[in-house]
N, C-alpha and C. Protein backbone atom coordinates (compact mmCIF):
# COMPACT_ATOMS: atom_id res chain seq x y z
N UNK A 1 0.84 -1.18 0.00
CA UNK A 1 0.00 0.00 0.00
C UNK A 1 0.89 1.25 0.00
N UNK A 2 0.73 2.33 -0.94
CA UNK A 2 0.78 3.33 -0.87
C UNK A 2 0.96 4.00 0.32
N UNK A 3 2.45 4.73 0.97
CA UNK A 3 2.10 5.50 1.89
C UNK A 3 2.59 7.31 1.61
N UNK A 4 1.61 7.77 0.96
CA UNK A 4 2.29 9.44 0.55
C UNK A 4 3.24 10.14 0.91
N UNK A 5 2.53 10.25 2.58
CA UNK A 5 3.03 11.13 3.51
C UNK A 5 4.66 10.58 3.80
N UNK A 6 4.39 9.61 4.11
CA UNK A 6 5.83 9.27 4.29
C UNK A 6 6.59 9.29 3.18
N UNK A 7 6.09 8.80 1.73
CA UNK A 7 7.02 9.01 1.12
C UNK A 7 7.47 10.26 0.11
N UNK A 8 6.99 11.48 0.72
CA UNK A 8 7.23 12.79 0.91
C UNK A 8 8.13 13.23 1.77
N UNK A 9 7.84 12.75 3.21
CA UNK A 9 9.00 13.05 4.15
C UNK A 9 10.43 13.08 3.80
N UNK A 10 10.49 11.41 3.15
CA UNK A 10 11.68 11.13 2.56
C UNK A 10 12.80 11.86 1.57
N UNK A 11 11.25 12.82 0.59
CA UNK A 11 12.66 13.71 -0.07
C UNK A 11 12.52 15.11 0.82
N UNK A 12 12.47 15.14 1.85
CA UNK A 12 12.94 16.02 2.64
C UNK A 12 14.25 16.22 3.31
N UNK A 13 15.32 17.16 3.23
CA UNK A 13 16.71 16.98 4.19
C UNK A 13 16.66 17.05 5.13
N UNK A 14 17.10 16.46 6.17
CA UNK A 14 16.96 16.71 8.10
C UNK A 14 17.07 18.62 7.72
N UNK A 15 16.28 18.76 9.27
CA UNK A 15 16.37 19.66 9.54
C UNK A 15 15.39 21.35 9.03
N UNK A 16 15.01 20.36 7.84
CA UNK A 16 13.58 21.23 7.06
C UNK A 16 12.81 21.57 8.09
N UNK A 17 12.65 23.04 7.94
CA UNK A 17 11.97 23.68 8.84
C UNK A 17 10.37 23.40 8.21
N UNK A 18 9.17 23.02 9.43
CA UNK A 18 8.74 23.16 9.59
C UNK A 18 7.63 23.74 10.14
N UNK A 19 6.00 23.88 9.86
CA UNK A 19 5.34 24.62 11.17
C UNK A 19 4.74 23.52 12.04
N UNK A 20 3.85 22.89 11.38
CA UNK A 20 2.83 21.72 12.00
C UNK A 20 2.68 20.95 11.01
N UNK A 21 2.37 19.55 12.04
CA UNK A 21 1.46 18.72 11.12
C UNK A 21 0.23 18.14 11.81
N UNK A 22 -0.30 17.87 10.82
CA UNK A 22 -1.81 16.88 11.76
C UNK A 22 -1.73 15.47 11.71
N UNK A 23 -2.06 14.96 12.89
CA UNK A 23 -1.69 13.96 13.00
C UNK A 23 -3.45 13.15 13.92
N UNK A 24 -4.18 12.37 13.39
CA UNK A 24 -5.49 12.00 13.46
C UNK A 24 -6.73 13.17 13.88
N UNK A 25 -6.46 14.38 12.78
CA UNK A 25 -7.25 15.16 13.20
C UNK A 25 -6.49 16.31 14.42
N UNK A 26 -5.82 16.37 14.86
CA UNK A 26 -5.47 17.29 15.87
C UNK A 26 -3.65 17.69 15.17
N UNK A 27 -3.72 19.33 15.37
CA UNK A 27 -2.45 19.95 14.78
C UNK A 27 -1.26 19.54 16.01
N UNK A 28 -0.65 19.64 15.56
CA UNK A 28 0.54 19.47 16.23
C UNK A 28 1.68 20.30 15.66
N UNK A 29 2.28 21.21 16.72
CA UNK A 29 3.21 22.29 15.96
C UNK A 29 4.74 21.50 16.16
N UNK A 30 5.42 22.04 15.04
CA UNK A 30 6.84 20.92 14.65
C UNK A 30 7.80 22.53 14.45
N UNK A 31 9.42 22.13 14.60
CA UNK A 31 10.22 22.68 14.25
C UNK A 31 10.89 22.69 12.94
N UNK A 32 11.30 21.24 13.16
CA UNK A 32 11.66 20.68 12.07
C UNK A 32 11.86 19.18 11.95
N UNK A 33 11.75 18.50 10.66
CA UNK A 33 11.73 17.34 10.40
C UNK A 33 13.57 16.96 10.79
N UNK A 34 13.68 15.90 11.71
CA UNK A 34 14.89 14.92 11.90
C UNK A 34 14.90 14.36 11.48
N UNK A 35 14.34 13.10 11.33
CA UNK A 35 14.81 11.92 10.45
C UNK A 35 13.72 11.31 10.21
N UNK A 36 13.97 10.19 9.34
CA UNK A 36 12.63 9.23 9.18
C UNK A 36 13.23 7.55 9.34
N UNK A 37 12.15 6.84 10.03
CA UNK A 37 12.84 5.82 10.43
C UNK A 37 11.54 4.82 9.37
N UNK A 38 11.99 4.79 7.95
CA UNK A 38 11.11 4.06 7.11
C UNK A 38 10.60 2.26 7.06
N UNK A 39 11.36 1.32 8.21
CA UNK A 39 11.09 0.48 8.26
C UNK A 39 10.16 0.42 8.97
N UNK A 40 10.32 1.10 10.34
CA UNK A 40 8.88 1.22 11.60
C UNK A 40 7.92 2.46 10.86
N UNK A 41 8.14 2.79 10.01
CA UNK A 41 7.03 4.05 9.62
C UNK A 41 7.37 5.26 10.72
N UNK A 42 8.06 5.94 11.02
CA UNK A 42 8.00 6.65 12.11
C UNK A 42 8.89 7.76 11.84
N UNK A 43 8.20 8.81 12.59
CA UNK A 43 8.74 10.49 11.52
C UNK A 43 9.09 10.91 12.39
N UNK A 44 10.27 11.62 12.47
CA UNK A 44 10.76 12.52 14.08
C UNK A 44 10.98 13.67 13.92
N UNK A 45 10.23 14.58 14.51
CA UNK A 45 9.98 15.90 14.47
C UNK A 45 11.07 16.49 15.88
N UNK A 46 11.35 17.83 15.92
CA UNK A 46 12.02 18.67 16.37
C UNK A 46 10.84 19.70 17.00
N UNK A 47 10.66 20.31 17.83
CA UNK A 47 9.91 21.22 18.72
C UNK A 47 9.99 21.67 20.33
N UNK A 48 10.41 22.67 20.11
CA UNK A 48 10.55 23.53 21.98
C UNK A 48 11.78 22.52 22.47
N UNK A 49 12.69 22.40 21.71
CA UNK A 49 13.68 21.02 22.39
C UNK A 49 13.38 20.03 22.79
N UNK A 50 12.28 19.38 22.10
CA UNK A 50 11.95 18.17 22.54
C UNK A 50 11.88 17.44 20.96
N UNK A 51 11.62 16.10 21.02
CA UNK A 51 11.30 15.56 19.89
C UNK A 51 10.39 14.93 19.80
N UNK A 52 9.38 15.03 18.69
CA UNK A 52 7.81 14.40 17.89
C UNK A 52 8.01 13.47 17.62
N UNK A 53 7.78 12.29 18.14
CA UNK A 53 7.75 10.95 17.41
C UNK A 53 6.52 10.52 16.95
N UNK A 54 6.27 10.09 15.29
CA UNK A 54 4.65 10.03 14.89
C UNK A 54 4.88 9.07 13.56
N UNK A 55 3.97 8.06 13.99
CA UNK A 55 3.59 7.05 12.90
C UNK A 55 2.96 8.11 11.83
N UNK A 56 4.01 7.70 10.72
CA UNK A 56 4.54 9.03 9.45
C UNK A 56 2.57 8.56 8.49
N UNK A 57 2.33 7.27 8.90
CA UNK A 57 1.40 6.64 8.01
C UNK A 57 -0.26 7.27 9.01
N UNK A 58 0.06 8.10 9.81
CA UNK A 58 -1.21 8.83 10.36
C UNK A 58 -1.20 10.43 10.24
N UNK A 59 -0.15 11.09 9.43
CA UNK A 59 0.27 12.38 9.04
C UNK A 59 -0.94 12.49 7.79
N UNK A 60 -2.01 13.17 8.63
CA UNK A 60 -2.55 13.96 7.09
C UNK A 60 -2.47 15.30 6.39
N UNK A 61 -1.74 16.34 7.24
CA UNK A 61 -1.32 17.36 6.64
C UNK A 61 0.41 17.62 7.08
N UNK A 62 0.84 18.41 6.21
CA UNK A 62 1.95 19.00 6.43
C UNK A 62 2.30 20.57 6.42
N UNK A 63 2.23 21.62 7.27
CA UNK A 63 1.98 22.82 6.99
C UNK A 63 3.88 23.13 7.09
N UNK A 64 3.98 23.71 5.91
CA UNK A 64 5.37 23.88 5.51
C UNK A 64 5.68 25.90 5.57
């Protein structure tokens, strides 16, 4: 199956600044994209010094 979002993330470089993403309906504000861990599906975001960890395959928006 097709996964978009994630495989969007992918041509992204660490560190792409971000604003938010949504993640099952609720925003979630991001700094920037870290890495992507494409075997577990899992997207790691940057924010307030902490880090977003989010199943990349429940990302329905990306506000850039």
């Amino acid at each position: 199956m097709s996964q978009p979002i994630c495989d969007l993330l992918e041509t992204f470089p660490p560190s792409t600044t971000l604003s938010s993403i949504v993640v099952n309906g609720f925003s979630q504000p991001v700094t920037s994209l870290t890495t992507i861990d494409r075997e577990r599906s899992l997207a790691f975001f940057s924010f307030a010094g902490s880090t977003v960890v989010v199943d990349c395959n429940r990302i329905a928006l990306i506000e850039i």
